[in-house]
Protein backbone atom coordinates (compact mmCIF):
# COMPACT_ATOMS: atom_id res chain seq x y z
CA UNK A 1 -120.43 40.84 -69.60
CA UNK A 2 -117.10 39.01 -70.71
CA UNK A 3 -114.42 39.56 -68.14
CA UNK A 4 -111.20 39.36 -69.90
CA UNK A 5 -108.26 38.19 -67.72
CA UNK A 6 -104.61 39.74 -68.96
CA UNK A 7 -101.69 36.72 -69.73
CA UNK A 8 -99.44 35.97 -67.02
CA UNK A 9 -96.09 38.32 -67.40
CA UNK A 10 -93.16 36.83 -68.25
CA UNK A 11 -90.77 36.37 -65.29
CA UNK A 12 -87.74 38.92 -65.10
CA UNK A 13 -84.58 37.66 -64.70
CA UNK A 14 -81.95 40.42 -63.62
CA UNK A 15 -78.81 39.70 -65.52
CA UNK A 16 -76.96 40.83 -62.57
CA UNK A 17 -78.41 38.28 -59.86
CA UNK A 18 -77.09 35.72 -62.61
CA UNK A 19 -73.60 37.65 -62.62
CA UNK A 20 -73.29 37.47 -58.33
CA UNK A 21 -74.07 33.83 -59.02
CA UNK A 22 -70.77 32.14 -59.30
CA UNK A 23 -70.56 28.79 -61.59
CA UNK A 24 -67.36 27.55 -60.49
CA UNK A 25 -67.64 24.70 -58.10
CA UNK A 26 -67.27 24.88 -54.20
CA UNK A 27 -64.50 22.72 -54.06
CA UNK A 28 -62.87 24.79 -56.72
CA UNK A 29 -63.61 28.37 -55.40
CA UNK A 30 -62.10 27.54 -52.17
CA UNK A 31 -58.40 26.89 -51.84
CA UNK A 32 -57.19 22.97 -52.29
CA UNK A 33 -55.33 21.45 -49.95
CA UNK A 34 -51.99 19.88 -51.87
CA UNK A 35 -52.10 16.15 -51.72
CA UNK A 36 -48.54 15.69 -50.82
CA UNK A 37 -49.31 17.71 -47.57
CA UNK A 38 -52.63 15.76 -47.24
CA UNK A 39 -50.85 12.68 -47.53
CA UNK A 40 -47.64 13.53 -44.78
CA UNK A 41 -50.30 14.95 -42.49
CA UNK A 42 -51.22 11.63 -40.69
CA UNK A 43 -47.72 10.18 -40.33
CA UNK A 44 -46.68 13.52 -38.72
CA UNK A 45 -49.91 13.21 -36.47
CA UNK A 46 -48.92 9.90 -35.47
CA UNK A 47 -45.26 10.84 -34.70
CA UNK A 48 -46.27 14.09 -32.78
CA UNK A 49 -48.88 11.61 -30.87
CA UNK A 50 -45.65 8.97 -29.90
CA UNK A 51 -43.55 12.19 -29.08
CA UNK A 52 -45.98 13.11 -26.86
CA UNK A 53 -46.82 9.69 -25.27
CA UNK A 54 -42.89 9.66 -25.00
CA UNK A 55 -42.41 12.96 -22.91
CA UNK A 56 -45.30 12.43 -20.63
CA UNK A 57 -44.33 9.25 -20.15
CA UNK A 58 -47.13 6.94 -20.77
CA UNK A 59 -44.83 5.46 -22.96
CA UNK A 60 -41.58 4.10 -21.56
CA UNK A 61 -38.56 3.89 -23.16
CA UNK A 62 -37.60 0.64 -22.75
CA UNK A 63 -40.99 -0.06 -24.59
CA UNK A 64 -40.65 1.78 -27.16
CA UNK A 65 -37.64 5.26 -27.64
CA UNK A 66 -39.21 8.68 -28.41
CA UNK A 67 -39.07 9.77 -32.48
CA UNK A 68 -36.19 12.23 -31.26
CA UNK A 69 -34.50 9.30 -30.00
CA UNK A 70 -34.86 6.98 -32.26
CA UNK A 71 -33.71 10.14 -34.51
CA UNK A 72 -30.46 11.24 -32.42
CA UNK A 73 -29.28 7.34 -32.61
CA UNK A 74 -29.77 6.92 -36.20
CA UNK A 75 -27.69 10.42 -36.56
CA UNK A 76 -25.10 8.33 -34.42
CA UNK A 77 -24.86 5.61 -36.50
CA UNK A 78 -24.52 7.24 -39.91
CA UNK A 79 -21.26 9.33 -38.14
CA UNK A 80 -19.86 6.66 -36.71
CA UNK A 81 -20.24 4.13 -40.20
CA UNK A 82 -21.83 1.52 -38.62
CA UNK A 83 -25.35 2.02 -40.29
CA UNK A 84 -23.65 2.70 -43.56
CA UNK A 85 -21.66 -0.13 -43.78
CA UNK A 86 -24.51 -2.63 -42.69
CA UNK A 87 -26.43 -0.95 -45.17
CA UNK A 88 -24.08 -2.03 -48.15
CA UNK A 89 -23.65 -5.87 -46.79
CA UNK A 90 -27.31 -6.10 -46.45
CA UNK A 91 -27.88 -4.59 -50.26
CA UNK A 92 -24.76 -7.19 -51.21
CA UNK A 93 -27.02 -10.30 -49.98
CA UNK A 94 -30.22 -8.94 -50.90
CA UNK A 95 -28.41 -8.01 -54.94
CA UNK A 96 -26.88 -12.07 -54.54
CA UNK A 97 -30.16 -13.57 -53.65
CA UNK A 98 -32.72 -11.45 -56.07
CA UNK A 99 -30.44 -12.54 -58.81
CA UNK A 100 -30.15 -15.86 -58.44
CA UNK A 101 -33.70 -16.29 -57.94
CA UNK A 102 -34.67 -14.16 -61.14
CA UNK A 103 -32.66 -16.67 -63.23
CA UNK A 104 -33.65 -19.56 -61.29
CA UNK A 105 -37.33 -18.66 -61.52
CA UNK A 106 -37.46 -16.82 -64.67
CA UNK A 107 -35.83 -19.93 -66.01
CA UNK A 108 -38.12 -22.42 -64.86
CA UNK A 109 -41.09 -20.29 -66.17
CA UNK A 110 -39.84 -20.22 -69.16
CA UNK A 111 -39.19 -23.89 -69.70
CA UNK A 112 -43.00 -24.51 -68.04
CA UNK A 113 -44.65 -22.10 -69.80
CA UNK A 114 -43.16 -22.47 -73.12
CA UNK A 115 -43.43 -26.18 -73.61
CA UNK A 116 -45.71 -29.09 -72.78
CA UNK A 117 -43.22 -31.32 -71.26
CA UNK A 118 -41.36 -28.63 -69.43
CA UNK A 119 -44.54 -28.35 -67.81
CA UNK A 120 -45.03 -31.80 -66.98
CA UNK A 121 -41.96 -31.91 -65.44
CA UNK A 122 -41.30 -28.49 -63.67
CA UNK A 123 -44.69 -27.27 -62.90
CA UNK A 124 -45.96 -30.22 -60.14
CA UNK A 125 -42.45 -30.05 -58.62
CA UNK A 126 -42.65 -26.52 -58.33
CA UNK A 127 -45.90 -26.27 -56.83
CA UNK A 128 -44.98 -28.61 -54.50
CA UNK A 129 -41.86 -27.21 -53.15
CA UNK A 130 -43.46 -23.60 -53.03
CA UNK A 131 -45.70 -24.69 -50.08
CA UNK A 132 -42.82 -25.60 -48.21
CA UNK A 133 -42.25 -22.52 -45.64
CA UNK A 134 -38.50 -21.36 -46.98
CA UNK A 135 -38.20 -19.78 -43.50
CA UNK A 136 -38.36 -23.78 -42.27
CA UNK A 137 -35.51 -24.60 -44.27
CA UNK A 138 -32.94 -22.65 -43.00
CA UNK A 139 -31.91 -25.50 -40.54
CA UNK A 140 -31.11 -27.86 -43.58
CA UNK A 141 -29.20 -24.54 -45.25
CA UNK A 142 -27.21 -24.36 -41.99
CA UNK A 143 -26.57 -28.03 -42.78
CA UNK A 144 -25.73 -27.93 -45.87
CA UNK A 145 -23.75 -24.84 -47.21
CA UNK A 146 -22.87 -23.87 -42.96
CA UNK A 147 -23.02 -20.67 -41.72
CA UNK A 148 -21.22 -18.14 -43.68
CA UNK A 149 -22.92 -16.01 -46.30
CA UNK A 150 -24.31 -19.03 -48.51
CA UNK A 151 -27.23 -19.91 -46.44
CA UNK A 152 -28.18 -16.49 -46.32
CA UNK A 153 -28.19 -15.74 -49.90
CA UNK A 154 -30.15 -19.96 -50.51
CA UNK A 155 -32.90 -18.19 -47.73
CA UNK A 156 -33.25 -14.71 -49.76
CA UNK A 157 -32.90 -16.78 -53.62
CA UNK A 158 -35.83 -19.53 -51.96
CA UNK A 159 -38.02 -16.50 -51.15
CA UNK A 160 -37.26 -14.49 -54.45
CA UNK A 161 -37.95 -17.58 -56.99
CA UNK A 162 -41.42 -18.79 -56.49
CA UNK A 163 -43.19 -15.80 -57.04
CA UNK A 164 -41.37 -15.00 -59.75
CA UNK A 165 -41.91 -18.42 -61.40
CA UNK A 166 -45.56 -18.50 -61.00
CA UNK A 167 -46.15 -14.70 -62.47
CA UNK A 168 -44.41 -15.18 -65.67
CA UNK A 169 -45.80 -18.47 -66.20
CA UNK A 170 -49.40 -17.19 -65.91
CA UNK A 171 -48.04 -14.31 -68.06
CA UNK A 172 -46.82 -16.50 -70.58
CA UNK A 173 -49.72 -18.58 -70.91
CA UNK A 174 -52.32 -16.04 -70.70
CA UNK A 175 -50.69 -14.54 -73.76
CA UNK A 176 -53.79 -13.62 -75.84
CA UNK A 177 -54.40 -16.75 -78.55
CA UNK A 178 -55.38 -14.58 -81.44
CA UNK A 179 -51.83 -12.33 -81.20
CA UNK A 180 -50.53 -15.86 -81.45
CA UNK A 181 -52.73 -16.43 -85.02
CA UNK A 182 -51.51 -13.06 -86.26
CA UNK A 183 -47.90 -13.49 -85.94
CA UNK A 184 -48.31 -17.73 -87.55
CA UNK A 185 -50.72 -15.47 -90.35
CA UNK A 186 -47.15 -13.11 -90.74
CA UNK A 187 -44.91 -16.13 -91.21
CA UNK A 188 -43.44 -15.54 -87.20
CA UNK A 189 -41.14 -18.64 -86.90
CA UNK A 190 -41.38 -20.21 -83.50
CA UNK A 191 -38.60 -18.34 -81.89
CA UNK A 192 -40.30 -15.09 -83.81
CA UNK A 193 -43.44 -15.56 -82.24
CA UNK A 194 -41.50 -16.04 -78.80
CA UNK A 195 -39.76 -12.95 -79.04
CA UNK A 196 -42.33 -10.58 -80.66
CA UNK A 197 -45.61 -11.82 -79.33
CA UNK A 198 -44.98 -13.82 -76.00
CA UNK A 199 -42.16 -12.55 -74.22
CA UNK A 200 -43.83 -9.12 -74.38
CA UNK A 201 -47.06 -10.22 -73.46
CA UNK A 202 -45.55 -12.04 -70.41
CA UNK A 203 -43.94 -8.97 -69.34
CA UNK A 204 -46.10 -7.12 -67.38
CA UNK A 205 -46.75 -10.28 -64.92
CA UNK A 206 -42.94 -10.46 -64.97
CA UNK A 207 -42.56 -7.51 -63.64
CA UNK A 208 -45.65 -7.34 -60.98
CA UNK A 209 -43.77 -11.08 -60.04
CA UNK A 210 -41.07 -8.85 -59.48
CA UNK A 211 -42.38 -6.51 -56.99
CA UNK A 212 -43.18 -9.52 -55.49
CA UNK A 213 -40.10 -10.96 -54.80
CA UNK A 214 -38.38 -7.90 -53.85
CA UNK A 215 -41.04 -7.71 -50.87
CA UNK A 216 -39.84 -11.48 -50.24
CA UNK A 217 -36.55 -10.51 -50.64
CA UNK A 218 -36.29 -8.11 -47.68
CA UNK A 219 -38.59 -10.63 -45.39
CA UNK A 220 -36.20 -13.34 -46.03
CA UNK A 221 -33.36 -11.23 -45.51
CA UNK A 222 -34.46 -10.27 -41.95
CA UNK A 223 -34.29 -14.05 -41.25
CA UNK A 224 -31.20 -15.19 -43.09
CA UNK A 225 -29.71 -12.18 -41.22
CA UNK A 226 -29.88 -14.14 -37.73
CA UNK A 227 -28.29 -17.22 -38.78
CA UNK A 228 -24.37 -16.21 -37.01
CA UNK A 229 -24.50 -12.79 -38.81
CA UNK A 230 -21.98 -11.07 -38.25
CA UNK A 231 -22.35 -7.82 -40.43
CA UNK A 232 -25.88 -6.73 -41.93
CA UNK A 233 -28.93 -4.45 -40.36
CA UNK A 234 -30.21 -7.67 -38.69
CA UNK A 235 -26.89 -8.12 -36.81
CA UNK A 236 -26.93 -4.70 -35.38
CA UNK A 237 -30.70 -5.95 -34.56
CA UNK A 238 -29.18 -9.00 -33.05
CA UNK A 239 -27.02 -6.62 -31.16
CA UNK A 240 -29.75 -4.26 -30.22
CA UNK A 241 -31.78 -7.16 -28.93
CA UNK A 242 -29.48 -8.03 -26.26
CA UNK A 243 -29.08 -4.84 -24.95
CA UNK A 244 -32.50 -3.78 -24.93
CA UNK A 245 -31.86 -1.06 -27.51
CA UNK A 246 -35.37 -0.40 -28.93
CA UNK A 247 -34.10 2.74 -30.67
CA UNK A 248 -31.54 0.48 -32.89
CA UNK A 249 -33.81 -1.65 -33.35
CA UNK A 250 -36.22 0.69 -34.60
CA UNK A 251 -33.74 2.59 -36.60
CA UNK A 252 -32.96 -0.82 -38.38
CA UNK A 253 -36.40 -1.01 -39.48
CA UNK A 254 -37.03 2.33 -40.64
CA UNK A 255 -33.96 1.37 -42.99
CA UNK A 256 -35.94 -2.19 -44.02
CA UNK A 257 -38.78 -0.12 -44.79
CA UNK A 258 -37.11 2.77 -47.01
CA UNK A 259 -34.93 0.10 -48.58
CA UNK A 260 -38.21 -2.05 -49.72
CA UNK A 261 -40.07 1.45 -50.77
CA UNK A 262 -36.84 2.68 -52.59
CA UNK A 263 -36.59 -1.21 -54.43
CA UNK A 264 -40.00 -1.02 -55.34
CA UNK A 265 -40.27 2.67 -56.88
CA UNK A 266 -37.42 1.09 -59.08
CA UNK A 267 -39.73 -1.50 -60.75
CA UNK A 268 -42.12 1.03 -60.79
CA UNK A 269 -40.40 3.42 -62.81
CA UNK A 270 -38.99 0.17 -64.90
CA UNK A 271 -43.27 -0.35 -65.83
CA UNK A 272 -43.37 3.10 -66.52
CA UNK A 273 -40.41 2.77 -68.88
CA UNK A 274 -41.20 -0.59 -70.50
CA UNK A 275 -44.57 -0.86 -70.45
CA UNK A 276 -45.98 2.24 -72.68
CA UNK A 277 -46.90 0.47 -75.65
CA UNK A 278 -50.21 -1.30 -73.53
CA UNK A 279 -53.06 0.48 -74.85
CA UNK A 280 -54.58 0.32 -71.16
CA UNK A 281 -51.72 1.38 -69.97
CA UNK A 282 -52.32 4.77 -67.13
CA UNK A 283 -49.24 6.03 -65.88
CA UNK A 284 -47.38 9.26 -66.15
């Protein structure tokens, strides 16, 4: 007797257990976080930590002022025009010295990176010099230009010019050879070629040599501000210093800091701006 054995059903879905199943990701059905908040929450962490540290005192003041310290004294020194008016010298010497060292260094570069002999006789004396701590030289400035705002401004222009000088050289020589071919192929004279294919080429290293030097800028200007200052954010330092005012002294740096951040956003937004036409270029 044959036994004959039935075929397996078919399995039966229920439309509606596919319905309660949601396809929408878990990090997407559940409510996201905005960055910005993400991002402030550990600074305000770490402030709410010192306030603590401050009140409980674990942390004494002469140490180190509480964040609503350090706050009430900067509110003192924006009514009373002090912080204000360092501010503006400070910008003055940093504007003098970024300046100077852009021409200086973008010149130099240029000569270098442009032409064989320039290189032969700019590039080894550059290198050399750039090893040379500019921070060690501001005994010779003191010498030589004395103690008034020049030596400042030779500290901050030292600082600003190397960087520069080595970013747009590489920029200039990394220049990609066959752009070079194309513009010779469309009859690019030798200034054409400098001005269509090379200059724009070296730009973006110009600008990252930039960023650079405005970081330099603001390091070097903390030093040159201690050579017989007698106006700037490093005099009311100087100031603070011998009074044991950690809260000025705090305040002053805060004011470094947002000063560098607000220098460098403008570069930033200058790449943004000048800097669309690269193909691998990301930024909105």
């Amino acid at each position: 007797m044959t036994i004959s054995h039935a075929p397996p059903s078919p399995v039966q879905l229920d439309i509606s257990d596919i319905s309660r199943t949601s396809t929408v990701p878990a990090d997407h059905r559940t409510a996201r976080v905005p960055r910005w908040l993400r991002r402030t929450t550990g600074p305000v962490l770490l402030l709410g930590l010192w306030q603590l540290l401050s009140s409980t005192g674990v942390l004494a003041a002469e140490v180190l002022a509480s964040p609503g310290r350090i706050a009430q004294v900067a509110g003192d020194l924006l009514a009373d025009g002090s912080l204000p008016a360092a501010m503006g010298t400070s910008l003055q010497r940093v504007a003098a010295g970024l300046l100077l060292g852009t021409v200086v260094g973008t010149g130099l570069a240029l000569v270098s990176g442009l032409f064989r002999i320039g290189e032969d006789l700019v590039d080894a004396s550059v290198q050399m010099l750039r090893t040379v701590p500019f921070v060690g030289l501001i005994p010779l400035f003191i010498i030589w230009f004395g103690i008034g705002e020049a030596p400042k401004i030779a500290v901050i222009t030292l600082g600003v010019t190397f960087p520069l000088y080595l970013n747009v050289y590489a920029g200039i020589r990394g220049v990609d050879a066959q752009l070079i071919e194309a513009g010779e192929s469309l009859g690019l004279s030798r200034w054409g070629l400098v001005r269509h294919v090379v200059l724009p080429g070296a730009l973006p290293g110009a600008l990252t040599g930039l960023r650079y030097s405005l970081g330099i800028a603001w390091l070097a200007l903390v030093f040159a501000e201690q050579i017989n200052a007698d106006a700037g954010i490093g005099f009311l330092m100087v100031q603070a210093r011998d009074f044991l005012r950690t809260d000025v002294i705090v305040v002053c740096l805060i004011v470094y800091a947002f000063l560098g951040l607000l220098a460098d956003f403008i570069v930033r937004s200058l790449e943004r701006l000048l800097l669309q036409w690269r193909p691998t270029f990301t930024g909105r």
